[in-house]
C-alpha atoms as a PDB file:
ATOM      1  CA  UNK A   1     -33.215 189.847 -71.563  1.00  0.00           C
ATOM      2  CA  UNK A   2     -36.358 190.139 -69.154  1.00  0.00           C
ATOM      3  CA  UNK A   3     -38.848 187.611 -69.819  1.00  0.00           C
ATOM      4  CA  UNK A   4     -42.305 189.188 -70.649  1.00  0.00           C
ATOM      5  CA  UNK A   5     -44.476 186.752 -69.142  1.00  0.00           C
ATOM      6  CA  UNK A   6     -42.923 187.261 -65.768  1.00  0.00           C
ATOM      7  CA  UNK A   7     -43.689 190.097 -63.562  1.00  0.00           C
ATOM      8  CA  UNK A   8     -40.557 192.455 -61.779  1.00  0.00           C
ATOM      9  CA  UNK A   9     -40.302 194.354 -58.528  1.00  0.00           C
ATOM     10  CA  UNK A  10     -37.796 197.522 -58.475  1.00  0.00           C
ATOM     11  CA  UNK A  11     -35.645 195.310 -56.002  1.00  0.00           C
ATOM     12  CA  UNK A  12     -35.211 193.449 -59.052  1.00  0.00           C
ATOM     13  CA  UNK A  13     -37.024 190.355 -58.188  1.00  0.00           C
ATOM     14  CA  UNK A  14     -39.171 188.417 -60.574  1.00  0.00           C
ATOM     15  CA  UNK A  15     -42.592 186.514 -60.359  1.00  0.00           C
ATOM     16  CA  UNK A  16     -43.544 183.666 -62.215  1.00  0.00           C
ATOM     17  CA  UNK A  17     -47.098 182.786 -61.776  1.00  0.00           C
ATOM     18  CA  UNK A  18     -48.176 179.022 -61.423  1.00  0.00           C
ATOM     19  CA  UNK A  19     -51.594 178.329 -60.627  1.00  0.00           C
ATOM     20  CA  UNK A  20     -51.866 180.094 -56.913  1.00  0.00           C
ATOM     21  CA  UNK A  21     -47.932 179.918 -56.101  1.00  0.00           C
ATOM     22  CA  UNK A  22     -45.383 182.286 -57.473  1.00  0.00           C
ATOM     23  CA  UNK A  23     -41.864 181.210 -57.987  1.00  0.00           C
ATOM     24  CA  UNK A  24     -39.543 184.342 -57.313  1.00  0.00           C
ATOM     25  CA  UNK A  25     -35.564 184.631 -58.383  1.00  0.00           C
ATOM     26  CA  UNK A  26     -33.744 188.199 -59.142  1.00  0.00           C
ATOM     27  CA  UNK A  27     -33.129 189.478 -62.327  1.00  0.00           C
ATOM     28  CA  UNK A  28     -31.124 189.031 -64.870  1.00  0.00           C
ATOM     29  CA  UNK A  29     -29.628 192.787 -64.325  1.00  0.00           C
ATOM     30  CA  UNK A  30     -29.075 192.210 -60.487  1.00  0.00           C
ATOM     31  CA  UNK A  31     -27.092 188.982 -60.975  1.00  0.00           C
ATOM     32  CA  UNK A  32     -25.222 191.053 -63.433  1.00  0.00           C
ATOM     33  CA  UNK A  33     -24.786 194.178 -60.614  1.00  0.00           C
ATOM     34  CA  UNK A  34     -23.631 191.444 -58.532  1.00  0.00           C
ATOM     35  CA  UNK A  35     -21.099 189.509 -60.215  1.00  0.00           C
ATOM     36  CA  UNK A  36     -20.061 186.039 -59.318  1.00  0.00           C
ATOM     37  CA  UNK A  37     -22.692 184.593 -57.058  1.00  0.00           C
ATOM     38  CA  UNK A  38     -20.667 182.355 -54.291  1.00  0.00           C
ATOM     39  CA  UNK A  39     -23.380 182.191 -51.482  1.00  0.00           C
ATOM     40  CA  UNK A  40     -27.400 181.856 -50.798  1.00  0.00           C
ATOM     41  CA  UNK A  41     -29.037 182.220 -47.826  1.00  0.00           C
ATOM     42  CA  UNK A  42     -32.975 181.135 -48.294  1.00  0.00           C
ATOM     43  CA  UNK A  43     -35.395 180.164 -46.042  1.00  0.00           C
ATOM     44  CA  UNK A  44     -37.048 177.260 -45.209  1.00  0.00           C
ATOM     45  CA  UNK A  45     -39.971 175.337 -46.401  1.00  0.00           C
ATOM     46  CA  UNK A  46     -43.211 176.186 -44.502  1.00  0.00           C
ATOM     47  CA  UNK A  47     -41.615 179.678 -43.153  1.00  0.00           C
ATOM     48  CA  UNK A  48     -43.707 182.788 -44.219  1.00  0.00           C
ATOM     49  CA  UNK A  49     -42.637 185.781 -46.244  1.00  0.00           C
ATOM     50  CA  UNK A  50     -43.782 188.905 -46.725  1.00  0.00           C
ATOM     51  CA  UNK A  51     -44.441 191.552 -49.400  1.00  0.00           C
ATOM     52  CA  UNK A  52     -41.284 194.193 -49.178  1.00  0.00           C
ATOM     53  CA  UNK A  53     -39.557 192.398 -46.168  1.00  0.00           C
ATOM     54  CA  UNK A  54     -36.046 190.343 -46.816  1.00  0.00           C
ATOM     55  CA  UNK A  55     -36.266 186.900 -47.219  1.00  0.00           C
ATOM     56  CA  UNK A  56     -32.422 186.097 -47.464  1.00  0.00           C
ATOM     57  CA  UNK A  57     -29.312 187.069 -48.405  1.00  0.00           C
ATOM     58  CA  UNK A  58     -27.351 186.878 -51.610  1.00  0.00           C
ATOM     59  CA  UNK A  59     -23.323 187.222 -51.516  1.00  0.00           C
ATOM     60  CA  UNK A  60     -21.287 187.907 -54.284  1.00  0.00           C
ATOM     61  CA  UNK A  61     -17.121 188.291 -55.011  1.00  0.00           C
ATOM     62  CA  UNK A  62     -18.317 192.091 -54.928  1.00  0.00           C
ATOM     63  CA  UNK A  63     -21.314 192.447 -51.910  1.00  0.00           C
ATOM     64  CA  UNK A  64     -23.469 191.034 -49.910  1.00  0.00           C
ATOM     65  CA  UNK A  65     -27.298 192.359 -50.856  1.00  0.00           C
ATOM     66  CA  UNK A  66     -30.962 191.284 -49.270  1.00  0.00           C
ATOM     67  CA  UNK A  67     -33.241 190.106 -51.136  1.00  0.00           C
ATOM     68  CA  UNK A  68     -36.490 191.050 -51.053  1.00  0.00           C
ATOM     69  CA  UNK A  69     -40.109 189.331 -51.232  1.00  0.00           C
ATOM     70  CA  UNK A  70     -42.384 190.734 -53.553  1.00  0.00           C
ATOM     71  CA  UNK A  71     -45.480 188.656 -51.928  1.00  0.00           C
ATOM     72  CA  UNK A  72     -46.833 187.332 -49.073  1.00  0.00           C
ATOM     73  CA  UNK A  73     -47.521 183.922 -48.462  1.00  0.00           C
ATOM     74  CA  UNK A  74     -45.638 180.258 -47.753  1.00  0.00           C
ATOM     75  CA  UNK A  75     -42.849 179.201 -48.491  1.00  0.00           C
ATOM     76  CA  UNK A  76     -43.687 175.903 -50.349  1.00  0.00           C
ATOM     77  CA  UNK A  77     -40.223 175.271 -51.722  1.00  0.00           C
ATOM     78  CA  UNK A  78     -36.839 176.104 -52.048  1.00  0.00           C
ATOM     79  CA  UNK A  79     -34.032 176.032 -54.527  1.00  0.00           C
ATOM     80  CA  UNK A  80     -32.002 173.658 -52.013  1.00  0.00           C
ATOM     81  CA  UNK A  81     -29.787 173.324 -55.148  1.00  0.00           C
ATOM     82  CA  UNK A  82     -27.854 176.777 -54.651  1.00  0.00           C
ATOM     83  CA  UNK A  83     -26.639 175.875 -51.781  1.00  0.00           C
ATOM     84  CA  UNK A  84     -24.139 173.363 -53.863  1.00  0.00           C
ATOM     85  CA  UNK A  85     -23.802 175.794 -57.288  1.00  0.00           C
ATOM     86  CA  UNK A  86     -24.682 179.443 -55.751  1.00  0.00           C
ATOM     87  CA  UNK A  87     -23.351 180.454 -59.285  1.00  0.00           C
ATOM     88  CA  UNK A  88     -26.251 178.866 -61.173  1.00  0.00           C
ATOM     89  CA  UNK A  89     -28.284 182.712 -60.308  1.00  0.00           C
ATOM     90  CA  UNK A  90     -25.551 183.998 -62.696  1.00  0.00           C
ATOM     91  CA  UNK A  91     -25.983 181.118 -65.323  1.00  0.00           C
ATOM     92  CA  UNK A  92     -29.927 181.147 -65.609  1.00  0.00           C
ATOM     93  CA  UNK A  93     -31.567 183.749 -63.086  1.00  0.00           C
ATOM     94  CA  UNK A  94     -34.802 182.630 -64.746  1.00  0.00           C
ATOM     95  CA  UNK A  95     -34.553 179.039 -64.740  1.00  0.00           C
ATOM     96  CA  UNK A  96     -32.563 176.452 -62.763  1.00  0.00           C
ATOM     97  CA  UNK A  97     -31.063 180.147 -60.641  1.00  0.00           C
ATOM     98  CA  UNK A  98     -34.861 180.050 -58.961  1.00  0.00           C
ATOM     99  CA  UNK A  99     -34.558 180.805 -55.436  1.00  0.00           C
ATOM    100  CA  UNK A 100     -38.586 180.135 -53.864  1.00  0.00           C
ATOM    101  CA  UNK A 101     -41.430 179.090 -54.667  1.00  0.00           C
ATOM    102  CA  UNK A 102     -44.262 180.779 -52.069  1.00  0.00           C
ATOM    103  CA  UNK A 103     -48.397 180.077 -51.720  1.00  0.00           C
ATOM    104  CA  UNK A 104     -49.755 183.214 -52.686  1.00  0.00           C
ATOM    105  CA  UNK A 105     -51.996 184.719 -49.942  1.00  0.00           C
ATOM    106  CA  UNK A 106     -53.015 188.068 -51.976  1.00  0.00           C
ATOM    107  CA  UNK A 107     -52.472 187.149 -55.761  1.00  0.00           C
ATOM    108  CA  UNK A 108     -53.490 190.750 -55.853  1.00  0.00           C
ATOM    109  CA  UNK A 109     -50.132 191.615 -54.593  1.00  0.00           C
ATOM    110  CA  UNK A 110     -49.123 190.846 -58.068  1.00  0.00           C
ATOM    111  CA  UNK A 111     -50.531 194.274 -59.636  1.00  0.00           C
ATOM    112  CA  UNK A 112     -48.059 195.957 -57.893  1.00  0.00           C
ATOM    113  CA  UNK A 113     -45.469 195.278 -59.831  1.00  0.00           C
ATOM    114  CA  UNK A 114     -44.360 195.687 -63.403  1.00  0.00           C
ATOM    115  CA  UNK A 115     -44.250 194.547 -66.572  1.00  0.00           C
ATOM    116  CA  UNK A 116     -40.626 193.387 -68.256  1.00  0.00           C
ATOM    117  CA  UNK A 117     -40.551 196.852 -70.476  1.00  0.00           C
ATOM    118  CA  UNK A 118     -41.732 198.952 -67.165  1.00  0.00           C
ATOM    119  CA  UNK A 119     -38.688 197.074 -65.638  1.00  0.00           C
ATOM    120  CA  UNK A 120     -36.495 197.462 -68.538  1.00  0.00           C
ATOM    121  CA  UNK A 121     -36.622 201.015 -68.452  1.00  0.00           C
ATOM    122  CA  UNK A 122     -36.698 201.176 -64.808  1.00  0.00           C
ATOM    123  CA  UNK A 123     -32.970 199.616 -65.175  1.00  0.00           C
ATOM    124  CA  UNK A 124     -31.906 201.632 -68.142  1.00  0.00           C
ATOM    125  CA  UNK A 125     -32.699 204.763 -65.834  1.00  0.00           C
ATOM    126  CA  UNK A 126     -30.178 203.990 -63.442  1.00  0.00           C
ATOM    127  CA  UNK A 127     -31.446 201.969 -61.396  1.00  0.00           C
END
């Protein structure tokens, strides 16, 4: 259920490393806590994020929740794709439901977060 070779934050975002960029969605258990995705709000290309600072918004049937960059760095592109089929988060959070994809500037952000079993149990503890 959480992809190993990605890396997780405890606002349930994931990391996929690709050379020095990092494509980010949320997890498979937050898409779940949200229910039916209907609406993204991303940024833009070229806008910078940072590490533990909101990024957009995600709205559900259920809630509307932040989400949360687990880097710094550029925005280099975006899932312009949600904006059409919001629900594809639900469908494949770690596939097509990518949200950014961001220039690292501190790849050393990335030891900061955890591994898919820390994450696992993180969730299984009530997250």
């Amino acid at each position: 259920m959480y992809p190993s070779e990605l890396r997780y934050d405890r606002e349930h975002e994931w990391v996929r490393v690709e050379g020095d960029e990092a494509v980010i969605g949320i997890s498979h258990f937050a898409q779940d806590q949200l229910g039916e995705v209907v609406y993204i709000d991303l940024p833009s290309t070229g806008d910078t994020v940072s590490a533990g600072e909101t990024f957009g918004e995600i709205e559900s049937v259920k809630s509307v929740s932040e989400l949360y960059s687990p880097l710094t760095g550029e925005v280099t592109a975006v899932n312009v794709a949600l904006t059409d089929t919001p629900e594809t988060v639900n469908e494949d959070p770690y596939g097509e439901g990518w949200m950014i994809r961001v220039k690292m500037d501190d790849p050393a952000q990335l030891d900061e977060m955890i591994s898919a079993g820390e994450y696992e149990a993180f969730v299984n503890e009530g997250a």
